[in-house]
N, C-alpha and C. Protein backbone atom coordinates (compact mmCIF):
# COMPACT_ATOMS: atom_id res chain seq x y z
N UNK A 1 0.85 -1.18 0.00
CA UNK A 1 0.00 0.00 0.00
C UNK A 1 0.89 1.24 0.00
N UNK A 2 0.67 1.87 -0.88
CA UNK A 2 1.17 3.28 -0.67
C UNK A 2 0.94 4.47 -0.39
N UNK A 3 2.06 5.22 0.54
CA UNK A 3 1.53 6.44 1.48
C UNK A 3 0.29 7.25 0.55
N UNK A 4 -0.59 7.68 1.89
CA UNK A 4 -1.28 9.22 1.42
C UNK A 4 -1.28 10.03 1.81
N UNK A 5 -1.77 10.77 1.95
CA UNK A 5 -2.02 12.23 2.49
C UNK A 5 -2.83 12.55 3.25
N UNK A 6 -2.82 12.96 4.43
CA UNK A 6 -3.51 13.04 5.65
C UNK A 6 -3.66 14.41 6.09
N UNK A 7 -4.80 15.31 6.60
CA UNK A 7 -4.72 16.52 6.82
C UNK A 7 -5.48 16.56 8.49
N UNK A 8 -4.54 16.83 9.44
CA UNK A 8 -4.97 16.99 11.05
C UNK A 8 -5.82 18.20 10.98
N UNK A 9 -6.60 18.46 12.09
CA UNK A 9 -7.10 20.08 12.48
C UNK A 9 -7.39 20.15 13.51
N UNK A 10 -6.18 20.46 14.18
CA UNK A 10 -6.04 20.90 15.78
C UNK A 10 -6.70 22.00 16.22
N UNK A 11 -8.26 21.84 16.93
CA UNK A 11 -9.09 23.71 17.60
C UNK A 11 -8.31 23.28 19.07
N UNK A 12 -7.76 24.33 19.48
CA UNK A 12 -8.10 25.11 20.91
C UNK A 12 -9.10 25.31 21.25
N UNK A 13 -9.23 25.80 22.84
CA UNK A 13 -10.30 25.40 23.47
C UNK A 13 -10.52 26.76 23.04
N UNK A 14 -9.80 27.93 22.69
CA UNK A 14 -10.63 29.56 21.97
C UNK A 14 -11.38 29.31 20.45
N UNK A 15 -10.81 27.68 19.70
CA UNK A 15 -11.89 27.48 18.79
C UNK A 15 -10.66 27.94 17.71
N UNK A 16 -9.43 28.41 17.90
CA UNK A 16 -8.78 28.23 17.14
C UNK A 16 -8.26 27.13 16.21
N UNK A 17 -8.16 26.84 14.82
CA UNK A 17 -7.54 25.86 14.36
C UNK A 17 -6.52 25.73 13.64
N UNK A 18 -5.65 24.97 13.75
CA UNK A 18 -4.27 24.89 13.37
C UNK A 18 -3.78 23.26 12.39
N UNK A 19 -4.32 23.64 10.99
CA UNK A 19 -4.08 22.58 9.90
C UNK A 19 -2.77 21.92 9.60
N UNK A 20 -2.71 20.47 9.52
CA UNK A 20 -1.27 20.18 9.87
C UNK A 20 -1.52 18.93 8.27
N UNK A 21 -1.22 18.91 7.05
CA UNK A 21 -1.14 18.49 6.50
C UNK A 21 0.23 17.32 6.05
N UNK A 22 0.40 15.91 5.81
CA UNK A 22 1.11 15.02 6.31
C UNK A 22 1.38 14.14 5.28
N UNK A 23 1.72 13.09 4.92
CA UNK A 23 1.98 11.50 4.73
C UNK A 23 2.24 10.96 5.26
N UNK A 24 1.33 9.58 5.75
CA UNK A 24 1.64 8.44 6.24
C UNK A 24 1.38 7.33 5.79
N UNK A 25 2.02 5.92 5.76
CA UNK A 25 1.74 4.77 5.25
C UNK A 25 0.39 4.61 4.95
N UNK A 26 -0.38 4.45 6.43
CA UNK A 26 -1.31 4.20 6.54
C UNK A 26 -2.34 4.76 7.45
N UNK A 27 -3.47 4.50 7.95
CA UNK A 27 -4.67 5.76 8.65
C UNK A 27 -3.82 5.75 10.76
N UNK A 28 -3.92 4.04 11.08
CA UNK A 28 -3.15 3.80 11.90
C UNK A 28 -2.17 4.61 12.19
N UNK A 29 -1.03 4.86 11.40
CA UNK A 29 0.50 5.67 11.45
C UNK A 29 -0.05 7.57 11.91
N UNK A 30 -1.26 7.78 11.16
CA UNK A 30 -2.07 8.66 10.80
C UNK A 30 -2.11 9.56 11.67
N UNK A 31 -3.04 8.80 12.56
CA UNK A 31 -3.90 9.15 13.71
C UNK A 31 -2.72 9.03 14.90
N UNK A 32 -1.72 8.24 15.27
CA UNK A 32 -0.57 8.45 16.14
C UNK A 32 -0.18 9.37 15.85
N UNK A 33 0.47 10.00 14.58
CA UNK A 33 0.93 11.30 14.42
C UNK A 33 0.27 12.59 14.81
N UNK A 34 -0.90 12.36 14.44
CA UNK A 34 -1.81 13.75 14.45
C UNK A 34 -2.47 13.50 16.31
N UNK A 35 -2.08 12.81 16.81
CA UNK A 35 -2.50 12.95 18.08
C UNK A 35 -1.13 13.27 19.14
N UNK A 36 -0.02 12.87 18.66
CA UNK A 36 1.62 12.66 19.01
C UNK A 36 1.32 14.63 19.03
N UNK A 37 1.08 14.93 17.70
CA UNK A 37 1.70 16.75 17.60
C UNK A 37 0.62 17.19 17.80
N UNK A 38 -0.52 16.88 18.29
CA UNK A 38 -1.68 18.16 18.70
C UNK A 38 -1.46 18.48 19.69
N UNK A 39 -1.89 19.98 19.70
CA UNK A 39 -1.69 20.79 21.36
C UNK A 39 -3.16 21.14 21.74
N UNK A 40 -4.24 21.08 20.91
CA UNK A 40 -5.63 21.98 21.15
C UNK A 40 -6.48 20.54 22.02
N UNK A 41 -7.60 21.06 22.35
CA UNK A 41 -8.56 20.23 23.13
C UNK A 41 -9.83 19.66 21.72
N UNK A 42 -9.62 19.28 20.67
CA UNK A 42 -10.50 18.37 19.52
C UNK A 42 -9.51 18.46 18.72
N UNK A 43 -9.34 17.34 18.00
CA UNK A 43 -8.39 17.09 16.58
C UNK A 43 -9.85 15.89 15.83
N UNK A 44 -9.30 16.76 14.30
CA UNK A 44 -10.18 15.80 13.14
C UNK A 44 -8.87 15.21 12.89
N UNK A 45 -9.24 14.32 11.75
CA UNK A 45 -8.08 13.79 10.99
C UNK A 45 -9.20 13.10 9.50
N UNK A 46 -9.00 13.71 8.46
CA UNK A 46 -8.99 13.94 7.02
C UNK A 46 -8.42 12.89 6.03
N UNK A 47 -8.69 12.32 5.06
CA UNK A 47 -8.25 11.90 4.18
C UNK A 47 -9.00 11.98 2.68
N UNK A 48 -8.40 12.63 1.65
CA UNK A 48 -9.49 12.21 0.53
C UNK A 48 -10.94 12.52 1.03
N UNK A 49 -11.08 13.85 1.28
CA UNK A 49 -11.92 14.58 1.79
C UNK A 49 -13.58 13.77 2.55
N UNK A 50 -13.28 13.08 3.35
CA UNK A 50 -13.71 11.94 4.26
C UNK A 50 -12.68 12.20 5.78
N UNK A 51 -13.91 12.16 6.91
CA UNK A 51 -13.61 12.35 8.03
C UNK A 51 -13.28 10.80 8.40
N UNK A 52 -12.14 10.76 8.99
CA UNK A 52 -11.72 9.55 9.40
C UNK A 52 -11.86 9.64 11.02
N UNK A 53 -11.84 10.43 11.85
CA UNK A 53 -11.91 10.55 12.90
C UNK A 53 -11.71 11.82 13.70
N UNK A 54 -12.61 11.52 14.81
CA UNK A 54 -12.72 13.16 15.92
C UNK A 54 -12.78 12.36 17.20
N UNK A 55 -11.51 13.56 17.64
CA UNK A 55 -11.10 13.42 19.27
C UNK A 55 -11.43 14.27 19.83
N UNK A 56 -11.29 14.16 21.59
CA UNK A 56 -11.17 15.45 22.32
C UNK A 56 -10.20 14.52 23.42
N UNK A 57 -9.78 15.99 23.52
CA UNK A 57 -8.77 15.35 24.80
C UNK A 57 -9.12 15.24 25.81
N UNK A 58 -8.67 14.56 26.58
CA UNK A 58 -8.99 13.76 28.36
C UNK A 58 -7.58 14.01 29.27
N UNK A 59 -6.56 13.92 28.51
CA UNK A 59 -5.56 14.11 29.56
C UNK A 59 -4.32 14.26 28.61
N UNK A 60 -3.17 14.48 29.32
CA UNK A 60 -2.30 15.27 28.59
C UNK A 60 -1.52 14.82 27.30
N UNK A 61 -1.79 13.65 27.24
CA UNK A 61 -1.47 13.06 25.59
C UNK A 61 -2.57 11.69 25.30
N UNK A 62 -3.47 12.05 25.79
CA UNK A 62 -4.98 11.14 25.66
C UNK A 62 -5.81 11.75 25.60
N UNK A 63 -6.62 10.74 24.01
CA UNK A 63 -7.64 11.12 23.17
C UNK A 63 -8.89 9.97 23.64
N UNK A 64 -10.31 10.68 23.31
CA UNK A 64 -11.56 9.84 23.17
C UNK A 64 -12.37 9.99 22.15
N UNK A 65 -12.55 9.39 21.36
CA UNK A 65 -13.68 9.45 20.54
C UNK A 65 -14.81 10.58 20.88
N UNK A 66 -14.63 11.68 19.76
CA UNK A 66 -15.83 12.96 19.89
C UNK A 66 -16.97 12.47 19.20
């Protein structure tokens, strides 16, 4: 399988968002990354304009299903 392109979107809790566009192997590799470098309290994570997943944070490098 070969890499794609993955686009994060880190809001702050002011609702700010901060787009972090990527490649990774795969959605797995994906979602570690885009949760590894978020700083805000909700991250999406994007592919091929399809929502693959929404977090909110719980604790200081832990995510839950939004």
């Amino acid at each position: 399988m070969s890499a794609r392109m993955f686009t994060a979107i880190d809001i702050s809790e002011t609702g700010e968002a901060v787009v972090d566009q990527f490649v990774a192997a795969h959605t797995t590799a994906a979602v570690r990354r885009a949760q590894f470098a978020a700083e805000g309290v909700m991250l999406q994570l994007w592919s091929e304009g399809r929502l693959l997943g929404s977090w909110r944070r719980v604790g200081r490098r832990t995510f839950h299903p939004a």
